[in-house]
Protein backbone atom coordinates (compact mmCIF):
# COMPACT_ATOMS: atom_id res chain seq x y z
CA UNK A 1 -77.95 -0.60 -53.83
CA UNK A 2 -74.55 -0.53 -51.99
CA UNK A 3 -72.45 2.48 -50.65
CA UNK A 4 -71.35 4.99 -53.26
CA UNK A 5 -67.72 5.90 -53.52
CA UNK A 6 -67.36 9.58 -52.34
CA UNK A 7 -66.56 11.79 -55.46
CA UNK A 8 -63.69 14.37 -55.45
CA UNK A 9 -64.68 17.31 -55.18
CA UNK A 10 -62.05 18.65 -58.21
CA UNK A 11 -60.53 17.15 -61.22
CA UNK A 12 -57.65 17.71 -62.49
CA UNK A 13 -54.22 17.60 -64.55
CA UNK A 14 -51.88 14.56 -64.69
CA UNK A 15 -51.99 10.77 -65.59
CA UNK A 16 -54.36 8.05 -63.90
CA UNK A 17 -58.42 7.27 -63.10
CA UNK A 18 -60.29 8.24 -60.87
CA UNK A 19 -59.75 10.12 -57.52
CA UNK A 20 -59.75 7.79 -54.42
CA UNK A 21 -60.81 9.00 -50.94
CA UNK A 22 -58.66 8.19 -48.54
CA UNK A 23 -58.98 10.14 -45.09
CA UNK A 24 -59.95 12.70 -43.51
CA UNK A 25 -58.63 15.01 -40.68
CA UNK A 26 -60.54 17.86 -38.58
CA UNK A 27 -58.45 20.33 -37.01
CA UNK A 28 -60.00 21.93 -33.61
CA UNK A 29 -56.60 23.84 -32.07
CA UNK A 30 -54.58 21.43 -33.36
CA UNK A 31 -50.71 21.71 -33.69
CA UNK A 32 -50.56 19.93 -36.46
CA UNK A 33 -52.71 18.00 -39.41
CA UNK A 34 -50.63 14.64 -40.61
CA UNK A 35 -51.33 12.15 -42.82
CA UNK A 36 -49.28 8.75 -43.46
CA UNK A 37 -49.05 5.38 -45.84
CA UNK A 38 -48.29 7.32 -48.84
CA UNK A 39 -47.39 4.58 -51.23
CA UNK A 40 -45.57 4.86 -54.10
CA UNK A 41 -47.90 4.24 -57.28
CA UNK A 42 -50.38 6.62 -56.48
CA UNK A 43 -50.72 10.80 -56.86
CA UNK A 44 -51.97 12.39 -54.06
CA UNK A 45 -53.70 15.75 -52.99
CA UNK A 46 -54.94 17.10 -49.74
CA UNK A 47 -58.39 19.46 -49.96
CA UNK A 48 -58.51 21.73 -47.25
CA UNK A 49 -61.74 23.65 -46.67
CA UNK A 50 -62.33 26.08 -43.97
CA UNK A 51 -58.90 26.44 -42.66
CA UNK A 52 -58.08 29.50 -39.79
CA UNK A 53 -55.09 29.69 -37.25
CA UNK A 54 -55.50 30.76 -33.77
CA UNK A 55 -54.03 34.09 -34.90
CA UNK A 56 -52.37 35.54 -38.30
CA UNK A 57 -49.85 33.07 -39.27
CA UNK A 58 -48.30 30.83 -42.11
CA UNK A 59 -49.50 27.60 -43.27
CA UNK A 60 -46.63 25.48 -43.58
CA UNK A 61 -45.91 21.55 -44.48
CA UNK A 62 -43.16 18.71 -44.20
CA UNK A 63 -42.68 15.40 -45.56
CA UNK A 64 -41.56 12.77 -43.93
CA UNK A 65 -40.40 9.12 -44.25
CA UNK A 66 -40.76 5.98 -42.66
CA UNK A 67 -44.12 4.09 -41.14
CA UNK A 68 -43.51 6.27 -37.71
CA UNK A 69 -43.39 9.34 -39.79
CA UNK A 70 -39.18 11.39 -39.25
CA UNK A 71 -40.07 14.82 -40.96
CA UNK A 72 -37.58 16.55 -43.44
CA UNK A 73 -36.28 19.16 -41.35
CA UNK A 74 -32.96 21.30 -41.10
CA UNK A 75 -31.62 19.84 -44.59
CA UNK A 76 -31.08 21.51 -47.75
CA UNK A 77 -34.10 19.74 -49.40
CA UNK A 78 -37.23 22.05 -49.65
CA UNK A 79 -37.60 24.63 -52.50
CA UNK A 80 -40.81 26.23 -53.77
CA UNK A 81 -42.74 29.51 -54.56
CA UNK A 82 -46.15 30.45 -54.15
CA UNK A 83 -47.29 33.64 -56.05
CA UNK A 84 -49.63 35.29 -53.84
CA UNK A 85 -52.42 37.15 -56.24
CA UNK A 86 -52.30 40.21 -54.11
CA UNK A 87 -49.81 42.37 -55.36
CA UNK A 88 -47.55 41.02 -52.29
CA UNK A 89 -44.45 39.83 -52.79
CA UNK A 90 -43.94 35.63 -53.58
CA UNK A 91 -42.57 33.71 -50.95
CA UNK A 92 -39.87 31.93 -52.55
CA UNK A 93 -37.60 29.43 -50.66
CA UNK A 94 -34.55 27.91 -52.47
CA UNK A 95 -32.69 24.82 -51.81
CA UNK A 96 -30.66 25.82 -48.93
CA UNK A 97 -29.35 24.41 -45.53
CA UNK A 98 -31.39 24.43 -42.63
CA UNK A 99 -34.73 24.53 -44.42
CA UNK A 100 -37.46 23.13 -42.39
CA UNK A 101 -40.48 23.45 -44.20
CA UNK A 102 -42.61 24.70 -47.30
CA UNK A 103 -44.40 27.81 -46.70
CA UNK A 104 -47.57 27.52 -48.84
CA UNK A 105 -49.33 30.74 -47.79
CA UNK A 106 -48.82 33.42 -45.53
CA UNK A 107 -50.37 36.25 -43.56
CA UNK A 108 -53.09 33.87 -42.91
CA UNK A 109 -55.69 35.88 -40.21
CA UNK A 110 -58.03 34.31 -37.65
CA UNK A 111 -61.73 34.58 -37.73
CA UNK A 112 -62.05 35.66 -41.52
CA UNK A 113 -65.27 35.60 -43.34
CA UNK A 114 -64.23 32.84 -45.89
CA UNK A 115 -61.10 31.31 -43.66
CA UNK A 116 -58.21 29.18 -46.25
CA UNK A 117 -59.46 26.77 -48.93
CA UNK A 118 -57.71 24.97 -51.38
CA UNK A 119 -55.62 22.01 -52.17
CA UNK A 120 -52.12 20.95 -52.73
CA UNK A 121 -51.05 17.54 -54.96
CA UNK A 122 -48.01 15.63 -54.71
CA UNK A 123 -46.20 13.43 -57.77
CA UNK A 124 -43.35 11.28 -57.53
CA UNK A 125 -44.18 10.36 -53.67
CA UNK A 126 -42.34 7.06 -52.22
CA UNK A 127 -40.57 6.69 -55.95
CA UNK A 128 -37.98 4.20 -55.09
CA UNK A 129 -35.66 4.88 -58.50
CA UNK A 130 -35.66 8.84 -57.25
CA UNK A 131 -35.39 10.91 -54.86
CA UNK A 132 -37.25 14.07 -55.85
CA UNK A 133 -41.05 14.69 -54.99
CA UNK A 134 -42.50 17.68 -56.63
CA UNK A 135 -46.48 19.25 -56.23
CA UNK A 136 -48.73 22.20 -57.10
CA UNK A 137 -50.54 24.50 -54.51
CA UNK A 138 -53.95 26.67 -54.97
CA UNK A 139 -54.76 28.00 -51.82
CA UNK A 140 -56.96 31.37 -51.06
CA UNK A 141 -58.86 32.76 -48.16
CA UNK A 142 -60.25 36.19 -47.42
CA UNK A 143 -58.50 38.89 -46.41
CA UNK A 144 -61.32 41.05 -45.49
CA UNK A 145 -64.30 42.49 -46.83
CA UNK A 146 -64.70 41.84 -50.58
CA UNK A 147 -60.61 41.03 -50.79
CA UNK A 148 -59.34 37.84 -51.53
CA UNK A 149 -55.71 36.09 -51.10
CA UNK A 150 -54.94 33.44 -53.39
CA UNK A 151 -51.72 31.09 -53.59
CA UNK A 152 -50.77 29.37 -56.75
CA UNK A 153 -47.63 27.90 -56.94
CA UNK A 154 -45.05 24.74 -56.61
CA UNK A 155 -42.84 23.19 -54.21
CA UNK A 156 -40.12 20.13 -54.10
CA UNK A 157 -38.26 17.70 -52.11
CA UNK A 158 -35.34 16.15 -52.66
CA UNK A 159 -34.10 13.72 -50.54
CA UNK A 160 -32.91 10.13 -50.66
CA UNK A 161 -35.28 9.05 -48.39
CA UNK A 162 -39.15 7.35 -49.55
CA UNK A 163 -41.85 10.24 -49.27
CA UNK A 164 -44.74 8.42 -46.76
CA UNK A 165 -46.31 11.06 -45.31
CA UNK A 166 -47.00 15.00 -44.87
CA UNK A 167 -47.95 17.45 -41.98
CA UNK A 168 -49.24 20.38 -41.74
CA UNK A 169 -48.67 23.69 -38.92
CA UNK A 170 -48.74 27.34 -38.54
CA UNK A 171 -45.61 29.19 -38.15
CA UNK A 172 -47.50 30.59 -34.94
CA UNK A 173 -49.88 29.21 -32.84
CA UNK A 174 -52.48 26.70 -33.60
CA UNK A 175 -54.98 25.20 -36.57
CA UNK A 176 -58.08 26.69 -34.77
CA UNK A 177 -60.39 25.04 -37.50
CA UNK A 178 -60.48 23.24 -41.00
CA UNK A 179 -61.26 20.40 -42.61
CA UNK A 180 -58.25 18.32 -44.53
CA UNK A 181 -59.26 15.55 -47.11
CA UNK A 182 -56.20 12.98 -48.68
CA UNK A 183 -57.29 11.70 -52.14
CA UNK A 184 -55.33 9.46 -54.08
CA UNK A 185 -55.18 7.95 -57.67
CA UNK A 186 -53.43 5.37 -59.35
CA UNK A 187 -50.79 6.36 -61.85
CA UNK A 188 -50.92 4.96 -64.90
């Protein structure tokens, strides 16, 4: 027998076969978590497992174009909302100038029992006859004993430039830990 393909480990909505492995990144007091070569023709999705800052903070992601990655920042192209399940309030960004990221969950502490797990997917990346890329997020983590945050939401980008990559930091501080996976699958 040869090597078995590595199986994802969640299925879900939207258009294609199988999820693809594609890398992997460890974060160990990292500033940031990137991944690049998104090509248009695929969906993609980033699994996070394990994720805690250096100290209570955001989680918060760009996109960027181009093979040496220039990240969307200080435009009016990043809107989402995440509904945080709770009873905080959403965080809710609108198209507006000056936006530099996507906050995808927030209050975020260190050293947690069960740290920030989760994954976000991405459509419409590198579309040359647009220039919108949209995605889900379902993120949680603990918040203490017994309590549990979780993110659900969905963000977008528009821009005229080709979506190629995405990076991930924490409004303060450093990725202390965490495990992030890319997966990919063909569109049909």
């Amino acid at each position: 027998g040869g090597a078995r393909a590595k199986k994802c480990p969640r299925r879900g909505i939207g258009a294609g076969g199988e999820w693809a492995y594609v890398s992997k990144a460890t974060a160990s007091s990292s500033a940031s978590v990137s991944f690049t070569g998104m090509e248009f023709g695929y969906d993609y999705k980033v699994v996070i497992t394990g994720m805690s800052p250096a100290s209570t903070s955001n989680l918060r992601m760009q996109l960027g174009s181009g093979s040496t990655p220039t990240y969307r920042s200080g435009y009016n192209g990043y809107a989402g909302q995440t509904i945080p399940h709770t009873g905080a309030v959403s965080l809710t960004q609108a198209y507006s100038a000056g936006t530099t990221h996507i906050i995808l969950a927030s209050g975020i502490a260190a050293s947690v029992e069960d740290p920030l797990s989760g994954e976000i997917r991405f459509f419409n990346i590198n579309n040359p006859s647009t220039s919108f890329t949209h995605g889900i997020v379902d993120l949680e983590f603990s918040t203490g004993a017994l309590a549990i945050a979780r993110f659900v939401g969905s963000f977008a980008c528009s821009d005229a430039k080709s979506i190629t990559a995405v990076q991930f930091t924490m409004s303060t501080g450093n990725i202390a830990t965490g495990s992030f996976e890319l997966w990919r699958r063909a569109k049909n």
